[in-house]
Structures are given as C-alpha cells and as structure tokens.
PDB file of N, CA and C in Angstrom:
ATOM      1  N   UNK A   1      26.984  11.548   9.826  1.00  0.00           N
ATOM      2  CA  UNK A   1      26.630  12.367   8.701  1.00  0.00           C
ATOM      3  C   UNK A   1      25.319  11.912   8.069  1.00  0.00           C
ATOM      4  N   UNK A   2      25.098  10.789   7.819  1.00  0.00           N
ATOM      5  CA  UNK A   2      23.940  10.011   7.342  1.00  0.00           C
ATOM      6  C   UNK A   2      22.393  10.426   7.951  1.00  0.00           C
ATOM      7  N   UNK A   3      22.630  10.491   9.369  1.00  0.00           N
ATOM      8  CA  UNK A   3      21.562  10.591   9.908  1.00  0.00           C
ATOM      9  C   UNK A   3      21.192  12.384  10.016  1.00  0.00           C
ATOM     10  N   UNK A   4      22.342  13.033   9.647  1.00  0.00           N
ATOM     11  CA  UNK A   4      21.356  14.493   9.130  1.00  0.00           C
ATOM     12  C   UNK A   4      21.227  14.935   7.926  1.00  0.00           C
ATOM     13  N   UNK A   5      21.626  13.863   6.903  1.00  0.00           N
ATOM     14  CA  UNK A   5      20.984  14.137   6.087  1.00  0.00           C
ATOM     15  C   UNK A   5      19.918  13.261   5.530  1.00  0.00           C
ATOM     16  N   UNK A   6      18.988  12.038   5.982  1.00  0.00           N
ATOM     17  CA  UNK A   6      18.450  11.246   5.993  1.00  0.00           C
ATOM     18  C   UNK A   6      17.141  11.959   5.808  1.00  0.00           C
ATOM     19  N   UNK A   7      16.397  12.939   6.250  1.00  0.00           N
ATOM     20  CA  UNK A   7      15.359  13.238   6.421  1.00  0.00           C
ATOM     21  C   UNK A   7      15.013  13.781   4.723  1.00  0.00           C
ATOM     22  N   UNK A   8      16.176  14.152   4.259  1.00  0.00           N
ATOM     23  CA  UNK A   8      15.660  15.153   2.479  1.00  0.00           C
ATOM     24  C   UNK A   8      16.375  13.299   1.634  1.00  0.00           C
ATOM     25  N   UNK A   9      16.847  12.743   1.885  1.00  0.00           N
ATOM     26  CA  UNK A   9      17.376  11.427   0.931  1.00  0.00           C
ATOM     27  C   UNK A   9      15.662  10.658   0.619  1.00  0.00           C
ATOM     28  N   UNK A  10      15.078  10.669  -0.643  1.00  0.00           N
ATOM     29  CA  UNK A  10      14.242   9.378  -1.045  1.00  0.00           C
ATOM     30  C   UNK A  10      14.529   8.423  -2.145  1.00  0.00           C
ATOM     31  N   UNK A  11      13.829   7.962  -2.875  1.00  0.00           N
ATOM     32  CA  UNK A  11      14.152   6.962  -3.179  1.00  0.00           C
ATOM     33  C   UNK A  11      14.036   7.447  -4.410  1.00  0.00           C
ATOM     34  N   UNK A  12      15.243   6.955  -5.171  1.00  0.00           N
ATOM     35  CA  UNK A  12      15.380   7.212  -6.697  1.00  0.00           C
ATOM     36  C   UNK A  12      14.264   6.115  -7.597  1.00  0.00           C
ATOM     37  N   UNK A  13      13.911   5.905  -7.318  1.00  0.00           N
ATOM     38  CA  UNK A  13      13.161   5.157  -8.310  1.00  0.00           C
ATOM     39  C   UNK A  13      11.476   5.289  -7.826  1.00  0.00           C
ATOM     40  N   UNK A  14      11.200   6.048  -6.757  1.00  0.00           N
ATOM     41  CA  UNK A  14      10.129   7.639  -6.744  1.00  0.00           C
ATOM     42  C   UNK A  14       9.929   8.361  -7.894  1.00  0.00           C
ATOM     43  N   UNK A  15       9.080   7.799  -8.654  1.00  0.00           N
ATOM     44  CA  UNK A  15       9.081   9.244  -9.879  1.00  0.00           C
ATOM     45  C   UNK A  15       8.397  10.084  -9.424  1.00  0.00           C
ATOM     46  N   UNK A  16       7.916  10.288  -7.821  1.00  0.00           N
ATOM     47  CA  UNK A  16       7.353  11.857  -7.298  1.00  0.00           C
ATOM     48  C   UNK A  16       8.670  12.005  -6.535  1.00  0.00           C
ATOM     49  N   UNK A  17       9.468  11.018  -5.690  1.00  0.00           N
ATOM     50  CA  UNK A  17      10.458  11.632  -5.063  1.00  0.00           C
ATOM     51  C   UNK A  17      10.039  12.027  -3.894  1.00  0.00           C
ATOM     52  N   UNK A  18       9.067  11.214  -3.242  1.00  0.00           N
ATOM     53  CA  UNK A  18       8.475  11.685  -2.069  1.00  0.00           C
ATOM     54  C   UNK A  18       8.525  10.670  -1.184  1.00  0.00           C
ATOM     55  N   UNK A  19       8.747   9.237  -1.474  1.00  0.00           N
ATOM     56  CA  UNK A  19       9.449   8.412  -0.238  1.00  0.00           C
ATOM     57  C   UNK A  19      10.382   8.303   0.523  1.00  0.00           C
ATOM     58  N   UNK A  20      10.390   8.864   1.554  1.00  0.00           N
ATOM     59  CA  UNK A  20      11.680   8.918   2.076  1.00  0.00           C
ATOM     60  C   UNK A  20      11.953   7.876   2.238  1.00  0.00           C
ATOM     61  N   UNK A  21      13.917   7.306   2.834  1.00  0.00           N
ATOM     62  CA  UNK A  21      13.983   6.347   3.074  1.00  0.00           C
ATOM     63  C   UNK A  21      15.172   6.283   4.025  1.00  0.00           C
ATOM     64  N   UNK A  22      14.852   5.093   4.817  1.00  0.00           N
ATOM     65  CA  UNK A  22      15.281   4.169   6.157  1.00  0.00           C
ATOM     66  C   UNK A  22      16.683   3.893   6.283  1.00  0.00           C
ATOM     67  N   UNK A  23      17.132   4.294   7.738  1.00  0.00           N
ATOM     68  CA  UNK A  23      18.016   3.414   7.612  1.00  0.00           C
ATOM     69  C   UNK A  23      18.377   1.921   7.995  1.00  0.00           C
ATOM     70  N   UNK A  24      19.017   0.833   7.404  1.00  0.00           N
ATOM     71  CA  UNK A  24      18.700  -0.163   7.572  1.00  0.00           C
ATOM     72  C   UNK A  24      20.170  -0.848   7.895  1.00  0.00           C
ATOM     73  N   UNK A  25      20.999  -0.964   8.509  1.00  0.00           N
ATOM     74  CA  UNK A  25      22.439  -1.835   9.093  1.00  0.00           C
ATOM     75  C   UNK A  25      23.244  -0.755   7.699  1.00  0.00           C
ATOM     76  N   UNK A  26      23.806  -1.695   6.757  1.00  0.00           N
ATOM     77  CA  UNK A  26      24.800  -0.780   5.746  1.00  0.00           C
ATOM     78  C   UNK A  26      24.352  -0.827   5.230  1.00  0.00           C
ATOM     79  N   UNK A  27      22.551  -0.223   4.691  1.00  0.00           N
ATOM     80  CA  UNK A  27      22.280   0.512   4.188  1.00  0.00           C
ATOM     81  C   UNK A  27      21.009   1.366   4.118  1.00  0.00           C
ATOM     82  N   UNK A  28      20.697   1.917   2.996  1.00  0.00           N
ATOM     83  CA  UNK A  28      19.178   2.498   3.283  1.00  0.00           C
ATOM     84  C   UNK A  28      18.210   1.804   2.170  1.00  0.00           C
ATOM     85  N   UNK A  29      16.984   2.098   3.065  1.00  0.00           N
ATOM     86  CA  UNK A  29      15.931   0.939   2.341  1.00  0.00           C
ATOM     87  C   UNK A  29      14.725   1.643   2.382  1.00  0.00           C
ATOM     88  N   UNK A  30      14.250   1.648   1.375  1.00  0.00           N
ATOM     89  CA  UNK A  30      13.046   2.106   0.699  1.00  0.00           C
ATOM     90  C   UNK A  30      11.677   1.447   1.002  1.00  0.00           C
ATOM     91  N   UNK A  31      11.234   1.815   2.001  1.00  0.00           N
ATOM     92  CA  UNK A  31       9.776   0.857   2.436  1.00  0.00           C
ATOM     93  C   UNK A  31       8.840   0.620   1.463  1.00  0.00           C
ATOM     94  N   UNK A  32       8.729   1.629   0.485  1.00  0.00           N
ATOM     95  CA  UNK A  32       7.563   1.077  -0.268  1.00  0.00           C
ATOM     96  C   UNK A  32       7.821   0.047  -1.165  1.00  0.00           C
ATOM     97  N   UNK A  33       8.786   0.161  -1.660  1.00  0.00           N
ATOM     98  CA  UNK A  33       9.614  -0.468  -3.089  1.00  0.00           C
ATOM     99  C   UNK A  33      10.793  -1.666  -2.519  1.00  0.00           C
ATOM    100  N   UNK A  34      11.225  -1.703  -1.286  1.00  0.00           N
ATOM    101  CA  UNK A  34      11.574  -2.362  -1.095  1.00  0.00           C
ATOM    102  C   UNK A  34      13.608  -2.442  -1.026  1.00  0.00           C
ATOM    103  N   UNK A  35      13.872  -1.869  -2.317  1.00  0.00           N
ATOM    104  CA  UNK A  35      14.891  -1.542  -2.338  1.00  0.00           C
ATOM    105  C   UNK A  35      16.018  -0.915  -1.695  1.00  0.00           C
ATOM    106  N   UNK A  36      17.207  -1.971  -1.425  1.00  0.00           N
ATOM    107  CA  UNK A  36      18.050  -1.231  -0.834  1.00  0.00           C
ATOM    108  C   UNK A  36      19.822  -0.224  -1.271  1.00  0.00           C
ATOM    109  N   UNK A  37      19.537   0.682  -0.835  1.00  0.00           N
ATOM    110  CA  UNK A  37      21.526   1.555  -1.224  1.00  0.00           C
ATOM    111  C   UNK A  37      22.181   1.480   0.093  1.00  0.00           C
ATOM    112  N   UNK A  38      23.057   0.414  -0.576  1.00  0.00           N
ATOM    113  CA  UNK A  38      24.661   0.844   0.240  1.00  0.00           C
ATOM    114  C   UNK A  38      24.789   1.752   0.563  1.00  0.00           C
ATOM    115  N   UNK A  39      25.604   1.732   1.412  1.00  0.00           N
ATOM    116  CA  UNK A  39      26.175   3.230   2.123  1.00  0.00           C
ATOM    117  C   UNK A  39      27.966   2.551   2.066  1.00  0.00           C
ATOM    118  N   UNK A  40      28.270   3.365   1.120  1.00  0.00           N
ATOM    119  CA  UNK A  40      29.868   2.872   1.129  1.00  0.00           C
ATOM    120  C   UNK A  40      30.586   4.165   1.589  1.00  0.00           C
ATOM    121  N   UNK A  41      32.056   3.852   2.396  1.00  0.00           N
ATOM    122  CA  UNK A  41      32.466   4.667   2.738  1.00  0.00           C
ATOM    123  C   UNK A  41      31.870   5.839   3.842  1.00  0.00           C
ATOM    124  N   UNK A  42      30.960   5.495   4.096  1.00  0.00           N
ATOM    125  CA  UNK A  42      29.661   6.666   5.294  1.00  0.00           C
ATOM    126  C   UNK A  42      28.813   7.305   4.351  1.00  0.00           C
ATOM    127  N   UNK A  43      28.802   7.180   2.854  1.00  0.00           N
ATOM    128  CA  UNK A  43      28.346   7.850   2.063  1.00  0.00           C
ATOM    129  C   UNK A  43      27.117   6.899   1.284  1.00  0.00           C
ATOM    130  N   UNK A  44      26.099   7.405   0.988  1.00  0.00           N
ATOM    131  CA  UNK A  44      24.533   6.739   0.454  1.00  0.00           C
ATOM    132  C   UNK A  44      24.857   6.636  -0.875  1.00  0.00           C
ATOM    133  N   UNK A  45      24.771   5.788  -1.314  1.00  0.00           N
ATOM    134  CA  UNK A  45      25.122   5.573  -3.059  1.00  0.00           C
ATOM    135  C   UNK A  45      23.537   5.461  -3.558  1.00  0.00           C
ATOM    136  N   UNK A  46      22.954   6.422  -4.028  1.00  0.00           N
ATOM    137  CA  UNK A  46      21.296   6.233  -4.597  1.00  0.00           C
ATOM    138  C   UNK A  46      21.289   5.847  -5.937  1.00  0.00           C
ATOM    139  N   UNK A  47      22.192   5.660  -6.546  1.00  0.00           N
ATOM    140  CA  UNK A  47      22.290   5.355  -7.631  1.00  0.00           C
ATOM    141  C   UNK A  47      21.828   4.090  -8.355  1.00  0.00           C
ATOM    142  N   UNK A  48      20.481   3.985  -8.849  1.00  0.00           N
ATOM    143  CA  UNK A  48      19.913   3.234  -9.263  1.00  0.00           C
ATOM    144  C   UNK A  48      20.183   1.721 -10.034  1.00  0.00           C
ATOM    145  N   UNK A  49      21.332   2.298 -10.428  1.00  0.00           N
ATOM    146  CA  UNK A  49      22.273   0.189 -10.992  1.00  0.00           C
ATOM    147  C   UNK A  49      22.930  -0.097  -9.735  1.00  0.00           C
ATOM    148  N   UNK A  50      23.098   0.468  -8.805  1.00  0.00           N
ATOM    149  CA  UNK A  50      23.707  -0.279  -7.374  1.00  0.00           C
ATOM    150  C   UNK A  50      23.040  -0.491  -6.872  1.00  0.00           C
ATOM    151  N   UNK A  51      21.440  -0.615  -6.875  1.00  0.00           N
ATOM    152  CA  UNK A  51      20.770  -0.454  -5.851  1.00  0.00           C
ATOM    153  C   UNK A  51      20.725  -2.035  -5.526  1.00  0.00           C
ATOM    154  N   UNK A  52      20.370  -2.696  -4.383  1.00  0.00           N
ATOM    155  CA  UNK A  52      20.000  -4.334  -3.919  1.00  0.00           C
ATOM    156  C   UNK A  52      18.721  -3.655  -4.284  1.00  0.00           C
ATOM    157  N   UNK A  53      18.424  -4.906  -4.946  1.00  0.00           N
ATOM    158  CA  UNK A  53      16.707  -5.216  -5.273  1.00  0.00           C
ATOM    159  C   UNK A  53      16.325  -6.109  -4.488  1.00  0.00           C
ATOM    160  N   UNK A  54      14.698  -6.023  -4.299  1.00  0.00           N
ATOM    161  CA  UNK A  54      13.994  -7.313  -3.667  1.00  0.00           C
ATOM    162  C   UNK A  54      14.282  -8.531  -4.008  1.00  0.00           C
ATOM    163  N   UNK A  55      14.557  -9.656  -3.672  1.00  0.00           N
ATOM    164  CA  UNK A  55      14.126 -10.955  -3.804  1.00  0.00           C
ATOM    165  C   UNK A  55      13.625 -11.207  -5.103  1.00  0.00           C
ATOM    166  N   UNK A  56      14.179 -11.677  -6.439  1.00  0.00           N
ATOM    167  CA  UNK A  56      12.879 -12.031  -7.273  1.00  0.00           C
ATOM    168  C   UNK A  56      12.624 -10.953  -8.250  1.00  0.00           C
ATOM    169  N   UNK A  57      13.544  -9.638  -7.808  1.00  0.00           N
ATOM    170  CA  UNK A  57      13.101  -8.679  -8.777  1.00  0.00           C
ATOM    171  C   UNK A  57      14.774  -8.364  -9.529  1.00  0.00           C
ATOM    172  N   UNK A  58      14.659  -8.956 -10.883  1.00  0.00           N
ATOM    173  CA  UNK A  58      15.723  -8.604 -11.692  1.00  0.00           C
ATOM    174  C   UNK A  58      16.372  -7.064 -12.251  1.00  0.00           C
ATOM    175  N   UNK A  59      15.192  -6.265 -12.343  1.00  0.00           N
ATOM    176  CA  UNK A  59      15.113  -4.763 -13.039  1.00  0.00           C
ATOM    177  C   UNK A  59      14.260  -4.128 -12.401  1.00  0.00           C
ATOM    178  N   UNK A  60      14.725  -3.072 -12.015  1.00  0.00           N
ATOM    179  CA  UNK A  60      13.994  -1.982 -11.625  1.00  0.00           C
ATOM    180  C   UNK A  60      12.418  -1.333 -12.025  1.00  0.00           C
ATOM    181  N   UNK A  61      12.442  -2.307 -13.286  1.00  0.00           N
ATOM    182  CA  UNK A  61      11.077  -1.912 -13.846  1.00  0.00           C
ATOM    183  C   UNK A  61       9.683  -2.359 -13.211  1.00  0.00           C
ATOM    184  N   UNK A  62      10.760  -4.212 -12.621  1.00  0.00           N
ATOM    185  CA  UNK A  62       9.914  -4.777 -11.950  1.00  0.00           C
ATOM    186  C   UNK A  62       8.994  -4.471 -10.686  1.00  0.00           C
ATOM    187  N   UNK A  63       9.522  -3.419 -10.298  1.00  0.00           N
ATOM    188  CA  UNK A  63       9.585  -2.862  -8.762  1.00  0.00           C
ATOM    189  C   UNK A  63       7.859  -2.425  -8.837  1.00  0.00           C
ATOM    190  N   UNK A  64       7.180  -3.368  -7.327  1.00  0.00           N
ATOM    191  CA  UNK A  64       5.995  -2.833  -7.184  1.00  0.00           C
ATOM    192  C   UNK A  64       5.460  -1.047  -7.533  1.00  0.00           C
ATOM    193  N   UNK A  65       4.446  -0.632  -7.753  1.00  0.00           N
ATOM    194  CA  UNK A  65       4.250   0.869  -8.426  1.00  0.00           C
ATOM    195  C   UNK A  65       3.781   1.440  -6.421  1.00  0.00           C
ATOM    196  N   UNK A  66       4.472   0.867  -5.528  1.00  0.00           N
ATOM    197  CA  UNK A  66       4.039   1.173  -4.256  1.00  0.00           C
ATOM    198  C   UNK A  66       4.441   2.551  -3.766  1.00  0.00           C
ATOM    199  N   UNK A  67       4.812   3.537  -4.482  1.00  0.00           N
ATOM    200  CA  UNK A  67       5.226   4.578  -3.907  1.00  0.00           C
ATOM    201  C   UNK A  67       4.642   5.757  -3.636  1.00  0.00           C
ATOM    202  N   UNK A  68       4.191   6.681  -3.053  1.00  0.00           N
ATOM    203  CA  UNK A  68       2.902   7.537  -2.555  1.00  0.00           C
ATOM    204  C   UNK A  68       2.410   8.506  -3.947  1.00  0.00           C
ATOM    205  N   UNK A  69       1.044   8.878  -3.780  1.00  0.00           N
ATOM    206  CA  UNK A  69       1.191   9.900  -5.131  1.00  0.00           C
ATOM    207  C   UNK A  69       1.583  10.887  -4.676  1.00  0.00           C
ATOM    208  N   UNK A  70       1.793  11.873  -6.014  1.00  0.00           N
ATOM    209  CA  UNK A  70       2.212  13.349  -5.751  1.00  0.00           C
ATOM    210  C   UNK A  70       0.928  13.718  -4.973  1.00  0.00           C
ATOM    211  N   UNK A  71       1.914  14.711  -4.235  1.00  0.00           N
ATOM    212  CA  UNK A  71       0.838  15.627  -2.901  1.00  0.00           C
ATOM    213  C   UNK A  71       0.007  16.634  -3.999  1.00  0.00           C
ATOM    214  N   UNK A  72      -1.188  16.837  -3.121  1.00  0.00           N
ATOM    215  CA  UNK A  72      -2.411  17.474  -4.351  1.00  0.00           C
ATOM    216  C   UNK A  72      -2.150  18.861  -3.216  1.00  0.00           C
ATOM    217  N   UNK A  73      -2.321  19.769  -3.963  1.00  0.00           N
ATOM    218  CA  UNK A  73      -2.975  20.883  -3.625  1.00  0.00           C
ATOM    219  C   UNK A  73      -3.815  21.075  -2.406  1.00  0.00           C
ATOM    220  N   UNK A  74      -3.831  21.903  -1.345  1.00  0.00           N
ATOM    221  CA  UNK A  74      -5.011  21.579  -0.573  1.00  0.00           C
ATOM    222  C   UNK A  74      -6.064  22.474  -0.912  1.00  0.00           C
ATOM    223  N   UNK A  75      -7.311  21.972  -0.929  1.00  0.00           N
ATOM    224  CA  UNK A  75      -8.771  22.167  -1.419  1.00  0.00           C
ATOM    225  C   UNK A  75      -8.889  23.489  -0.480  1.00  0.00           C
ATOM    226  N   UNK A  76      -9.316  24.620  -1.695  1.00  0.00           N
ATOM    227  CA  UNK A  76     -10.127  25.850  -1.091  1.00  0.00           C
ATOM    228  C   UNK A  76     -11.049  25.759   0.069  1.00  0.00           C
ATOM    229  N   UNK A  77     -10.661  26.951   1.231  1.00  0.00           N
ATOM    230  CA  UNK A  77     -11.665  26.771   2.000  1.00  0.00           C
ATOM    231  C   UNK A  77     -13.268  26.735   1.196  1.00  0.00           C
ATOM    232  N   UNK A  78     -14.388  26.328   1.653  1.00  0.00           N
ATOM    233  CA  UNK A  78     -15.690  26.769   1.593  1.00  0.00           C
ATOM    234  C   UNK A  78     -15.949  28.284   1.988  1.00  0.00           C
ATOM    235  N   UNK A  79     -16.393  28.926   1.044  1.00  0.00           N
ATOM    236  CA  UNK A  79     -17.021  30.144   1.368  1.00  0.00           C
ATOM    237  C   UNK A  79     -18.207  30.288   2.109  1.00  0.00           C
TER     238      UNK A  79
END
C-alpha cells in the first residue's frame, strides 16, 4: 500500500509541501530535512510530534530550512 501511495506523501514540515519523501526500512525519510515517520501498522504516521528527528535536533524548529522553494511560474515565451 505504501509504495502507491508514496509518490503524493511529502514532508510535513515542507511549508511548500513539495518534498517528497523516501522510503527508508520502517520508515519514511525526508532527504532534505532529514527527518524520519514511522510507518506503524503499514500505515505512514506524518504527524509532526512523532516524527524521529536528526541527531542533535530537539524541535522541529531546529530543522535545517533545506527544503525546495515553491515552483515559480514558467516565464512567458519571448515574442
């Protein structure tokens, strides 16, 4: 089940919501940020106070700002 819905799952702590994220043994892991969600029961828990944090990082606040920007618009052709 995980793996079809894996492709629309990113990372809650994305304030664009545009990182997707990995799967990693029991669980999924967030490449930019580092962070990992359980998968309890076959099910992805994204829920941000469960999440395993990095090494070293107490709060979520701490979390590198590594996550992609929002997608821009694409630029008018040239006339």
């Amino acid at each position: 089940m995980i793996d079809q819905i894996l492709p629309y799952l990113r990372c809650p702590f994305d304030p664009h919501r545009q990182t997707p994220l990995q799967r990693a043994e029991d669980a999924l892991l967030c490449p930019a940020c580092a962070a990992r969600f359980p998968i309890r029961n076959g099910i992805p828990v994204l829920v941000p106070r469960d999440a395993i944090l990095p090494e070293g990082v107490r709060h979520p606040d701490q979390l590198p700002p590594r996550h992609l920007p929002p997608s821009s618009p694409p630029s008018p052709m040239p006339s």
